[in-house]
PDB file of N, CA and C in Angstrom:
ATOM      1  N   UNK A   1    -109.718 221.534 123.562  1.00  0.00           N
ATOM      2  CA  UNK A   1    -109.459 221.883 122.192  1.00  0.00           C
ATOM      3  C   UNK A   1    -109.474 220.608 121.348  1.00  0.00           C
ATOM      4  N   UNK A   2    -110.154 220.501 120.659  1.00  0.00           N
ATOM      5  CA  UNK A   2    -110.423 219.450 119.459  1.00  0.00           C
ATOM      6  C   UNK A   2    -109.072 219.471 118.137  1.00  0.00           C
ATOM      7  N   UNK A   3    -108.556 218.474 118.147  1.00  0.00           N
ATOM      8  CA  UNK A   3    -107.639 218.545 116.943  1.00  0.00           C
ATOM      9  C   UNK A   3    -108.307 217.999 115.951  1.00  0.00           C
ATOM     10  N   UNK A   4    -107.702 218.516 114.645  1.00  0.00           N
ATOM     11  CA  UNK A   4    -108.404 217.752 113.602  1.00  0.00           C
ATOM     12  C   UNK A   4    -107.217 217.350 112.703  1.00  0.00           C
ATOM     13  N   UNK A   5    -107.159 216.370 111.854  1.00  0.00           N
ATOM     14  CA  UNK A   5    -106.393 215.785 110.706  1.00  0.00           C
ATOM     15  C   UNK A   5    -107.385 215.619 109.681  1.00  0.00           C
ATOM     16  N   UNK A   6    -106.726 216.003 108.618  1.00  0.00           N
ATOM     17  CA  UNK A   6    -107.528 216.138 106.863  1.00  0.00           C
ATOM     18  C   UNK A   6    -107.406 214.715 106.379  1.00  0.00           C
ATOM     19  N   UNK A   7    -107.958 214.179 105.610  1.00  0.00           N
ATOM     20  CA  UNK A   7    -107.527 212.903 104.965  1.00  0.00           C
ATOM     21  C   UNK A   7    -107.024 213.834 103.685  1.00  0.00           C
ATOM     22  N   UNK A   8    -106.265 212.941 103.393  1.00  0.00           N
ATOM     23  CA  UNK A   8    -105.068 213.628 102.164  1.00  0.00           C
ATOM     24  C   UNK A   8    -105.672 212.842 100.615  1.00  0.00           C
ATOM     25  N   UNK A   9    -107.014 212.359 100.782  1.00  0.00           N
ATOM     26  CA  UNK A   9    -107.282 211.862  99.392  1.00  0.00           C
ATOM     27  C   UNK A   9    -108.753 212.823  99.503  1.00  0.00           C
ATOM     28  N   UNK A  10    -109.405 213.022  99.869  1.00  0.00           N
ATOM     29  CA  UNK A  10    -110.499 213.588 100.048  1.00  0.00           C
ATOM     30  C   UNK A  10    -110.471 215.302 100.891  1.00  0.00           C
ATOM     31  N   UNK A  11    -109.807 215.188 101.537  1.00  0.00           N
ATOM     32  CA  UNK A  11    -109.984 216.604 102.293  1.00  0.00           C
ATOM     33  C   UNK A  11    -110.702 216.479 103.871  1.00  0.00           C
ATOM     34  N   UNK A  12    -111.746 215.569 104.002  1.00  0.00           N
ATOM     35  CA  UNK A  12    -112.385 215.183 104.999  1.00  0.00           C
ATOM     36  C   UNK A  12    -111.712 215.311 106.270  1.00  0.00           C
ATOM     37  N   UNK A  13    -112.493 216.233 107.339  1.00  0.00           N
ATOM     38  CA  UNK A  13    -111.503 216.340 108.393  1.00  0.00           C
ATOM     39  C   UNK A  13    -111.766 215.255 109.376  1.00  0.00           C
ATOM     40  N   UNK A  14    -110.809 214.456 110.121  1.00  0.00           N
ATOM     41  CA  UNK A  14    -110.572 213.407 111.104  1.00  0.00           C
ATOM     42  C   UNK A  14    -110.731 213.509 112.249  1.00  0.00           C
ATOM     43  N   UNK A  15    -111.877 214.059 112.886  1.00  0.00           N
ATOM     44  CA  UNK A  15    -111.304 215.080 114.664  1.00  0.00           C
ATOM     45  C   UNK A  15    -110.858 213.688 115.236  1.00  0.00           C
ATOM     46  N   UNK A  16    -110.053 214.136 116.114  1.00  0.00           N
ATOM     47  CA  UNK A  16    -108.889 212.982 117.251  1.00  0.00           C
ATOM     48  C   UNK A  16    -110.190 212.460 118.086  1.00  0.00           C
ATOM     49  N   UNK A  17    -109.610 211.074 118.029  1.00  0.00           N
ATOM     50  CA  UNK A  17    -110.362 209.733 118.597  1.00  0.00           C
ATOM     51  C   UNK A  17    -111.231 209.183 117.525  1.00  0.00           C
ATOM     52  N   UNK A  18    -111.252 209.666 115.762  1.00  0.00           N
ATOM     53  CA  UNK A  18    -111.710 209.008 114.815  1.00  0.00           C
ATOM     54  C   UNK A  18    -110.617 208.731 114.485  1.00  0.00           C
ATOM     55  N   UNK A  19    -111.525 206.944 113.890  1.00  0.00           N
ATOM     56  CA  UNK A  19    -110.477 206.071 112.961  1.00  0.00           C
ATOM     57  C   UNK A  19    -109.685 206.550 112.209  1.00  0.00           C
ATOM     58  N   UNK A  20    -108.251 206.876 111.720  1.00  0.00           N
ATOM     59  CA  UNK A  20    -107.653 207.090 110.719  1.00  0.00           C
ATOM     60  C   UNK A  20    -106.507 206.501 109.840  1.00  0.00           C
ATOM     61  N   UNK A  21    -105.969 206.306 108.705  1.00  0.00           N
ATOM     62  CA  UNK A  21    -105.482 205.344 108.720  1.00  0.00           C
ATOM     63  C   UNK A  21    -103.816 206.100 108.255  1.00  0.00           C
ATOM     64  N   UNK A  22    -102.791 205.446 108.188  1.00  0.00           N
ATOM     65  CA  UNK A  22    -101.743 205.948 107.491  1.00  0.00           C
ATOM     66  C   UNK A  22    -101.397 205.045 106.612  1.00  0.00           C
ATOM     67  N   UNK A  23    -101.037 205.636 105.234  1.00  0.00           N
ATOM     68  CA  UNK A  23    -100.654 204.915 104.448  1.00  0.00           C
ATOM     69  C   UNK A  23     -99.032 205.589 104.465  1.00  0.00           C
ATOM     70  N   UNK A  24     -98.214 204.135 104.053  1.00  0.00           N
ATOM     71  CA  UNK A  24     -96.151 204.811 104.410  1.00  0.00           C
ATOM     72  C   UNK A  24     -95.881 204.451 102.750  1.00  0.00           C
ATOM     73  N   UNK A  25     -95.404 205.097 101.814  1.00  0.00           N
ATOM     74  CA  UNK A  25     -95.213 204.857  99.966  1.00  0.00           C
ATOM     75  C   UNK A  25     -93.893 205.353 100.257  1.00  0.00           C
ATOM     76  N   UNK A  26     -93.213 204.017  99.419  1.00  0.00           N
ATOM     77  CA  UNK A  26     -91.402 203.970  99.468  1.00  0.00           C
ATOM     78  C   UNK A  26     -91.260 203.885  97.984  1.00  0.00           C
ATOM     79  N   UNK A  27     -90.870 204.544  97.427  1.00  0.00           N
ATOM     80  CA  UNK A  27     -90.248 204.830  96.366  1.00  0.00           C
ATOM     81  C   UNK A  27     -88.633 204.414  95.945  1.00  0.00           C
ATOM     82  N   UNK A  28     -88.233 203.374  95.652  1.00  0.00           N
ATOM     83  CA  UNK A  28     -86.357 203.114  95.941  1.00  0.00           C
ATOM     84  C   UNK A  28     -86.227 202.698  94.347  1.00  0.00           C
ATOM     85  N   UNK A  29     -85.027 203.268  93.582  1.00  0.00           N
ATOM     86  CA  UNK A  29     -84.431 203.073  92.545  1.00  0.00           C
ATOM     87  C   UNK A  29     -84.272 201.090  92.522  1.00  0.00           C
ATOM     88  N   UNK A  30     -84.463 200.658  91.450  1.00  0.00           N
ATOM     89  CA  UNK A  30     -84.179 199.391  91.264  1.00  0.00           C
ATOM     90  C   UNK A  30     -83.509 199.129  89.886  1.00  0.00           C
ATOM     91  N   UNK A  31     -82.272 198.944  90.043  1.00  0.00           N
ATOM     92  CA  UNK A  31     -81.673 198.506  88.453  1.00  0.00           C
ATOM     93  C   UNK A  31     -81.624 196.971  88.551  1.00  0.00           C
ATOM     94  N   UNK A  32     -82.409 196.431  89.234  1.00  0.00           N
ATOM     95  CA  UNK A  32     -82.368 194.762  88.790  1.00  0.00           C
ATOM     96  C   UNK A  32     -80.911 194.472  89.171  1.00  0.00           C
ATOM     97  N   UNK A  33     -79.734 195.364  89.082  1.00  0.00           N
ATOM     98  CA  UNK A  33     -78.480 194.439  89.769  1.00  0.00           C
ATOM     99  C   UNK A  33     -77.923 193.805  88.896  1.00  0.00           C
ATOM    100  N   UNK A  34     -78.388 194.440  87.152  1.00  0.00           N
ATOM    101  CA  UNK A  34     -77.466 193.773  86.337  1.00  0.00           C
ATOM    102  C   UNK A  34     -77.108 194.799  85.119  1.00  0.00           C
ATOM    103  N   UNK A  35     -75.607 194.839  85.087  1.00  0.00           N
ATOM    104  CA  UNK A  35     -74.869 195.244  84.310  1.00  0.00           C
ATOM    105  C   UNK A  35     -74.289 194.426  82.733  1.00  0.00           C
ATOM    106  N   UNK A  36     -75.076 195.257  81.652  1.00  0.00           N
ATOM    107  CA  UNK A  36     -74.616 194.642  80.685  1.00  0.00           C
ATOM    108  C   UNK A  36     -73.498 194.480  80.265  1.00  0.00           C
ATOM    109  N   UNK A  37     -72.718 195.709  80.548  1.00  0.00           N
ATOM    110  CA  UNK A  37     -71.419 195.696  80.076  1.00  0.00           C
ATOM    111  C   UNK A  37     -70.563 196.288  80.945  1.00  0.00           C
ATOM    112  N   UNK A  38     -69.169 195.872  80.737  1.00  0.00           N
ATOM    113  CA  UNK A  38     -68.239 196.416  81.526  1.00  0.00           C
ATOM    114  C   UNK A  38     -68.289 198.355  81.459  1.00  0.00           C
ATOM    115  N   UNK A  39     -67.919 199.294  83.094  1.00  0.00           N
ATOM    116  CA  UNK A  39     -68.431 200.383  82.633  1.00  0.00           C
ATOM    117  C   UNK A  39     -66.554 200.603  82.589  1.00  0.00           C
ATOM    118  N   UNK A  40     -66.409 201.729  81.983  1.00  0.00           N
ATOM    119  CA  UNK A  40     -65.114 202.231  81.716  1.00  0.00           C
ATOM    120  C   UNK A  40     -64.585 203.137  82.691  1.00  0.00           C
ATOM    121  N   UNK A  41     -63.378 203.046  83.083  1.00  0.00           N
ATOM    122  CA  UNK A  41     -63.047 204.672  84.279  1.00  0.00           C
ATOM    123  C   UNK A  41     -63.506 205.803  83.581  1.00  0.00           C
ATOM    124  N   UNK A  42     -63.590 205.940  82.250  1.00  0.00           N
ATOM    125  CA  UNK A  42     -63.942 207.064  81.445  1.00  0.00           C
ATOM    126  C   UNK A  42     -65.439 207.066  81.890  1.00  0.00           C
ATOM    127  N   UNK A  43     -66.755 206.225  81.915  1.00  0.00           N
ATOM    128  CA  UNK A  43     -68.244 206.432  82.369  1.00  0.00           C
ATOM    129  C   UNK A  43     -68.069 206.515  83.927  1.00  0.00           C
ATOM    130  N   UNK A  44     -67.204 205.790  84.322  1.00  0.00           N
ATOM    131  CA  UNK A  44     -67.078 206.069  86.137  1.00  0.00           C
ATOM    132  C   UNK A  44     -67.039 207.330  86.460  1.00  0.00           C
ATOM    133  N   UNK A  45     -66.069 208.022  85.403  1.00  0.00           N
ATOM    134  CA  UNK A  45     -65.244 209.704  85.880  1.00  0.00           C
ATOM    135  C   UNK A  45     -66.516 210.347  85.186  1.00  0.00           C
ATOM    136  N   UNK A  46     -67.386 210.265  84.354  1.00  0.00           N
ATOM    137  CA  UNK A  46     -68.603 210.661  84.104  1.00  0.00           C
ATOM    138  C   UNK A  46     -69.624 210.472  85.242  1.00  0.00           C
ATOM    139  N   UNK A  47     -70.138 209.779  85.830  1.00  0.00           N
ATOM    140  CA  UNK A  47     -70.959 209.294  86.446  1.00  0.00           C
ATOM    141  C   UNK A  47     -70.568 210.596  87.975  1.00  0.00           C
ATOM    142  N   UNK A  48     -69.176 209.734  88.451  1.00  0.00           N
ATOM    143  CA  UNK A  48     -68.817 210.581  89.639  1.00  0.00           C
ATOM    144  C   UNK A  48     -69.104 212.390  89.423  1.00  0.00           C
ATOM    145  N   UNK A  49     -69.046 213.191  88.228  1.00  0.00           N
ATOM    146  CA  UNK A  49     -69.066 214.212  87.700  1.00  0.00           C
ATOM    147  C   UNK A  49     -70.614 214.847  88.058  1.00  0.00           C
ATOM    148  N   UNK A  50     -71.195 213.702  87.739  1.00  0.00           N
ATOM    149  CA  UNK A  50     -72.880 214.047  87.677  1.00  0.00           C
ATOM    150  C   UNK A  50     -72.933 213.978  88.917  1.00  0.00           C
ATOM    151  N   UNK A  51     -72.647 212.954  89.874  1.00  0.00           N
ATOM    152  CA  UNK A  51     -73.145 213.230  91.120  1.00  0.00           C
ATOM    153  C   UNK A  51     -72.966 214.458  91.913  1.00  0.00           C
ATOM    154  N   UNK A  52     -71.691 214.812  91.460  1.00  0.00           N
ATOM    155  CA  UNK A  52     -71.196 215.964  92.807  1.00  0.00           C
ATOM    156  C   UNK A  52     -71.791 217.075  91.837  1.00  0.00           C
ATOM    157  N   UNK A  53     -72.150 217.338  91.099  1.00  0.00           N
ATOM    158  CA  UNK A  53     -72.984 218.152  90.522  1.00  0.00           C
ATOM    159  C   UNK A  53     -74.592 218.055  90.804  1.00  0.00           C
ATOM    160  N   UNK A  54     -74.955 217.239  91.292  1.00  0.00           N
ATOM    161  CA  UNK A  54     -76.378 217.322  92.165  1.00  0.00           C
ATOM    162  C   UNK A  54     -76.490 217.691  93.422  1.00  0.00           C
ATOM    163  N   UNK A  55     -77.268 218.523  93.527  1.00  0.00           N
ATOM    164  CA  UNK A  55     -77.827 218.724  95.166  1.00  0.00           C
ATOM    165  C   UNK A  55     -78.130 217.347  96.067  1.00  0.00           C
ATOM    166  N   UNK A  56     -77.368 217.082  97.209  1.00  0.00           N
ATOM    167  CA  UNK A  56     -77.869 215.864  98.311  1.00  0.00           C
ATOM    168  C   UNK A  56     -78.920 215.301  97.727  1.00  0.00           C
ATOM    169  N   UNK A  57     -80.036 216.177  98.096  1.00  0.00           N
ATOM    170  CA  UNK A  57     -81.783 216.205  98.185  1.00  0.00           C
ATOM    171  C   UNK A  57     -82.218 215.565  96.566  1.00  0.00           C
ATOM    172  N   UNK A  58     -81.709 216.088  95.766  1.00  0.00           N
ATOM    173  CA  UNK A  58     -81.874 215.711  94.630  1.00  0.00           C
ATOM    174  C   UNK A  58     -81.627 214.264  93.887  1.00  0.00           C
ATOM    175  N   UNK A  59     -80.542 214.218  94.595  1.00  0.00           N
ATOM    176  CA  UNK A  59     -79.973 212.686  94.445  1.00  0.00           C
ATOM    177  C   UNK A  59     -80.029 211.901  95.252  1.00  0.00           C
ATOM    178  N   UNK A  60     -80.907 211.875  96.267  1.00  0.00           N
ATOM    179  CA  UNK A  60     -81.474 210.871  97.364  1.00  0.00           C
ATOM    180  C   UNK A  60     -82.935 211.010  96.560  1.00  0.00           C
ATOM    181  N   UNK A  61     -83.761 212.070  96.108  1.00  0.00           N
ATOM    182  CA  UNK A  61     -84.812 211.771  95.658  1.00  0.00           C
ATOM    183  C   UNK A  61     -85.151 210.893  94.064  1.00  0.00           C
ATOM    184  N   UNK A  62     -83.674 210.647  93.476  1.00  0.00           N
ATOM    185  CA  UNK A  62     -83.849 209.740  91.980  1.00  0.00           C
ATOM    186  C   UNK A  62     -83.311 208.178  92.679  1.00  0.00           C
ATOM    187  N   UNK A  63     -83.386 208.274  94.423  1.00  0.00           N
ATOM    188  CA  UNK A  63     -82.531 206.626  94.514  1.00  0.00           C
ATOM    189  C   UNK A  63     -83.907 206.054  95.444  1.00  0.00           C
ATOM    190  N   UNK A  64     -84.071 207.719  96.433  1.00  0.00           N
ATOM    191  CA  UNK A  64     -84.939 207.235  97.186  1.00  0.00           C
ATOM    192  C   UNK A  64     -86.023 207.812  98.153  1.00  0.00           C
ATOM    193  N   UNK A  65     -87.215 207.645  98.053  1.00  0.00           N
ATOM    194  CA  UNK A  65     -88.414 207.964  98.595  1.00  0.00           C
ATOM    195  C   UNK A  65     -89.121 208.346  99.735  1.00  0.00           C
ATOM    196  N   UNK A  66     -89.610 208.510 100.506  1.00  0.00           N
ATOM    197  CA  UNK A  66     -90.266 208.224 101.356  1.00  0.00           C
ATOM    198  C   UNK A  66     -91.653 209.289 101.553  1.00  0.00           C
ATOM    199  N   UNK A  67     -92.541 208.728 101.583  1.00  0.00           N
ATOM    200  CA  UNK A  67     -93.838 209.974 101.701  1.00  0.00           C
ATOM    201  C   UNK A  67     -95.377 209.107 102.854  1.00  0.00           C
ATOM    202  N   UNK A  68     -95.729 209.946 103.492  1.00  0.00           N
ATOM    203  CA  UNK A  68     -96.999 209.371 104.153  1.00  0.00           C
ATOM    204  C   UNK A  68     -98.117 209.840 104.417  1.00  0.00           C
ATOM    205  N   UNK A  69     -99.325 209.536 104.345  1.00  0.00           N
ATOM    206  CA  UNK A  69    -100.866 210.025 103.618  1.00  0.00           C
ATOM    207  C   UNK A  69    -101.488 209.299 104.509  1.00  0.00           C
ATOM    208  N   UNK A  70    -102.339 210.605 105.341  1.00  0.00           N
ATOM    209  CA  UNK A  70    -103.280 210.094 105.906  1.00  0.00           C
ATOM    210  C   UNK A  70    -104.594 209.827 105.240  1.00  0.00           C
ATOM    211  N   UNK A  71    -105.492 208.713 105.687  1.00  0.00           N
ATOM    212  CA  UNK A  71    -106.709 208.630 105.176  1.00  0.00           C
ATOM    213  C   UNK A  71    -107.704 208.233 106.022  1.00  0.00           C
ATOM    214  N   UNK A  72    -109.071 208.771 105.840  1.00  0.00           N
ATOM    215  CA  UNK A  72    -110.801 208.387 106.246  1.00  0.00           C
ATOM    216  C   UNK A  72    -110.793 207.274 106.176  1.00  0.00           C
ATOM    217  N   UNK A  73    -111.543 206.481 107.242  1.00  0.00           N
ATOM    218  CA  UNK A  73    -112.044 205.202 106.629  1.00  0.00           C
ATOM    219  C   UNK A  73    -112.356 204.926 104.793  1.00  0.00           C
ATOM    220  N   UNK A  74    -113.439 205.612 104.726  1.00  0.00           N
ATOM    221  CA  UNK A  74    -114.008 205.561 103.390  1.00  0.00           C
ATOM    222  C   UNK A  74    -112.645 205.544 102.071  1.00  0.00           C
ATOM    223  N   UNK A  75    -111.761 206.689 102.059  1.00  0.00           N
ATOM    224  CA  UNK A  75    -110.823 206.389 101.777  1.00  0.00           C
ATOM    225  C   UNK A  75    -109.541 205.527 101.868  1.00  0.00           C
ATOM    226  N   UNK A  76    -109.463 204.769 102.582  1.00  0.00           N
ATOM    227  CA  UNK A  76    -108.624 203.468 102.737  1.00  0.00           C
ATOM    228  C   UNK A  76    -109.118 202.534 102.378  1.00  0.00           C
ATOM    229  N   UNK A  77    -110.871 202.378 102.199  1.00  0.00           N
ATOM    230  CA  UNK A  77    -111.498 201.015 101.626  1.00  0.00           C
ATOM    231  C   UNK A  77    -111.042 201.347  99.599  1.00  0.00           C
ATOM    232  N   UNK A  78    -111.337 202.159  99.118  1.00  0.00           N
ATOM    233  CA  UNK A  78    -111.116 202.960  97.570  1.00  0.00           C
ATOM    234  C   UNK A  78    -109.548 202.606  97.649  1.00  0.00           C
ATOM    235  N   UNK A  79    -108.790 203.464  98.687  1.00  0.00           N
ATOM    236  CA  UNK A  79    -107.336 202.828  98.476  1.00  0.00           C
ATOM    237  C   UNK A  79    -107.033 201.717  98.015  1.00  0.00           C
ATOM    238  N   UNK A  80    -107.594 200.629  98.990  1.00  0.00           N
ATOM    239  CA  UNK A  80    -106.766 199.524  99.213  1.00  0.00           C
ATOM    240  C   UNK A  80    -107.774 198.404  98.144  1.00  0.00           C
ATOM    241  N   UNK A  81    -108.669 198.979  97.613  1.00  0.00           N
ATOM    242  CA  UNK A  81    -109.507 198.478  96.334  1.00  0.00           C
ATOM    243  C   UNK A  81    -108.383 198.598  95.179  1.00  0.00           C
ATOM    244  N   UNK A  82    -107.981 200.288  94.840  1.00  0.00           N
ATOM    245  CA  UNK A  82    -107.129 200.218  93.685  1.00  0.00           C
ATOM    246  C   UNK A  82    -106.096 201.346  93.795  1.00  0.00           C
ATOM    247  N   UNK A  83    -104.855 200.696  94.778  1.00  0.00           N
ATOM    248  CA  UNK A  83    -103.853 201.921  95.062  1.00  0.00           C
ATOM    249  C   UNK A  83    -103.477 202.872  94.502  1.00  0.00           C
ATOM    250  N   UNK A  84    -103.626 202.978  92.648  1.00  0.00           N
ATOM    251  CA  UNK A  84    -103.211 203.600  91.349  1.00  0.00           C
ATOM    252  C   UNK A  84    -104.326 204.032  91.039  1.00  0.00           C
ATOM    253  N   UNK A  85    -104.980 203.921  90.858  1.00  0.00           N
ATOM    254  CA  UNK A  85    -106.529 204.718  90.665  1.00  0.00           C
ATOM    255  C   UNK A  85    -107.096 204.088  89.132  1.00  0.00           C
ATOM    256  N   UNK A  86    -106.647 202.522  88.886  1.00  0.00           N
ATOM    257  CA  UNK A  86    -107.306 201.939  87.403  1.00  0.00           C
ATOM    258  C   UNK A  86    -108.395 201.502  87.782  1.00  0.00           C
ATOM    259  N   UNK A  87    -109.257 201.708  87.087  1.00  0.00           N
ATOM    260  CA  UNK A  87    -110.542 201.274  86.676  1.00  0.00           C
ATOM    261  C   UNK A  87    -111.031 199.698  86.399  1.00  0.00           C
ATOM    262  N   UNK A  88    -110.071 198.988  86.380  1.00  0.00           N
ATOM    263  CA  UNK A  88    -110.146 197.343  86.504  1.00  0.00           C
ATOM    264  C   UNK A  88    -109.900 196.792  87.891  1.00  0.00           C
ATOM    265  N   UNK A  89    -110.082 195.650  88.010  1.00  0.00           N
ATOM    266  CA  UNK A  89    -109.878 195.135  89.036  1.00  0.00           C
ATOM    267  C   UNK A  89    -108.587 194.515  89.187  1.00  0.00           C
ATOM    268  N   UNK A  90    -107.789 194.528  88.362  1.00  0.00           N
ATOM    269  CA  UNK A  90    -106.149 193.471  88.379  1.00  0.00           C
ATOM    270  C   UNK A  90    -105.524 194.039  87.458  1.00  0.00           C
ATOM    271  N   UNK A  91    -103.841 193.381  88.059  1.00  0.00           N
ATOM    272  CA  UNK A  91    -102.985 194.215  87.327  1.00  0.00           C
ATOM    273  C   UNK A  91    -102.921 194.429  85.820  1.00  0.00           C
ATOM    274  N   UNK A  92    -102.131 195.162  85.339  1.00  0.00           N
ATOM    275  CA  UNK A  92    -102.460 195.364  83.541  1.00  0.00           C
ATOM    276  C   UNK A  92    -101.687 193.871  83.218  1.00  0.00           C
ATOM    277  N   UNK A  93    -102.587 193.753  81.801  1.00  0.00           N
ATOM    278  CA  UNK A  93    -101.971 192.203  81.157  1.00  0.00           C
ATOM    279  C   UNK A  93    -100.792 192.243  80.756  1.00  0.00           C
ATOM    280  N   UNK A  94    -100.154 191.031  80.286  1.00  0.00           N
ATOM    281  CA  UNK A  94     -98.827 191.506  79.708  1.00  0.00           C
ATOM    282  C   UNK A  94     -98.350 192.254  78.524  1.00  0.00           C
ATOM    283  N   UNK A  95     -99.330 192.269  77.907  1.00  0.00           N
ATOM    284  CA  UNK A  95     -99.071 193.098  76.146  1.00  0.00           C
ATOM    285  C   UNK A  95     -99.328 194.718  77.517  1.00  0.00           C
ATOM    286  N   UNK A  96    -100.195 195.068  77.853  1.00  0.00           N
ATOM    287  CA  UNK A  96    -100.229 196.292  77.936  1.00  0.00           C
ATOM    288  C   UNK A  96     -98.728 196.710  79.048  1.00  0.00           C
ATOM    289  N   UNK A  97     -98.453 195.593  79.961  1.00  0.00           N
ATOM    290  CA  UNK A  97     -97.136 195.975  81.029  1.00  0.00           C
ATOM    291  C   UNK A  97     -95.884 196.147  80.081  1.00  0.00           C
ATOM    292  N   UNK A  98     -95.537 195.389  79.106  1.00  0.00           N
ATOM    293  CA  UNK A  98     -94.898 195.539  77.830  1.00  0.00           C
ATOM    294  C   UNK A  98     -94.939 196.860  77.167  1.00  0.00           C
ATOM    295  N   UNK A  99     -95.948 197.277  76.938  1.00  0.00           N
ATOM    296  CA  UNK A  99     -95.937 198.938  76.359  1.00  0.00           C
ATOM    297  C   UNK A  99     -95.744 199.864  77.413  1.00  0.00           C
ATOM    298  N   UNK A 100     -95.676 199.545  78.421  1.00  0.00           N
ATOM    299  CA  UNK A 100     -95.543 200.729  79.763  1.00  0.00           C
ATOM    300  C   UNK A 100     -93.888 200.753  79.717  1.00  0.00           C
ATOM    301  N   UNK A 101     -93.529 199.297  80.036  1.00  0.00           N
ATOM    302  CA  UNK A 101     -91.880 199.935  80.403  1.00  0.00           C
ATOM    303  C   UNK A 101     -91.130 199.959  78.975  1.00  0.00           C
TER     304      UNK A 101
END
């Protein structure tokens, strides 16, 4: 019996003993680790409020990530050309990284 795996950017099926590649995308919350201002027990007792009012799943998915994508040869060369799918060759300049965040 022949197994097969799809590449997850194309569809292309992989039968077992072709090259395939895995790509692993971590997604993790980053606040830089800096606090402007002191927070108050009053935003603490807010904050704590919101959490237990989220589902587990929900609030592991706004801190943290994890997802993995198989790919074709052909598709891992396009990947690893331009992981985001821009049309340039290098990252955006600074006036345009400036209007993003």
């Amino acid at each position: 019996m022949t197994i097969y795996e799809i590449c997850d950017r194309c569809g292309k099926m992989i039968k077992e003993g072709d090259i395939r590649y895995i790509v692993r995308l971590l997604v993790a919350d980053d606040d830089g680790g800096v606090v402007s201002e002191p927070i108050t027990d009053e935003e603490i007792s807010e904050i704590i409020s919101k959490l237990n009012s989220m589902a587990s799943g929900e609030l592991e998915q706004q801190v943290y990530e994890e997802r993995e994508y198989i790919l074709c040869r052909k598709c891992k060369q396009t990947f690893l050309k331009s992981p985001f799918g821009h049309s340039h060759d290098g990252p955006p300049d600074d006036e345009v990284r400036k209007t993003i965040h």
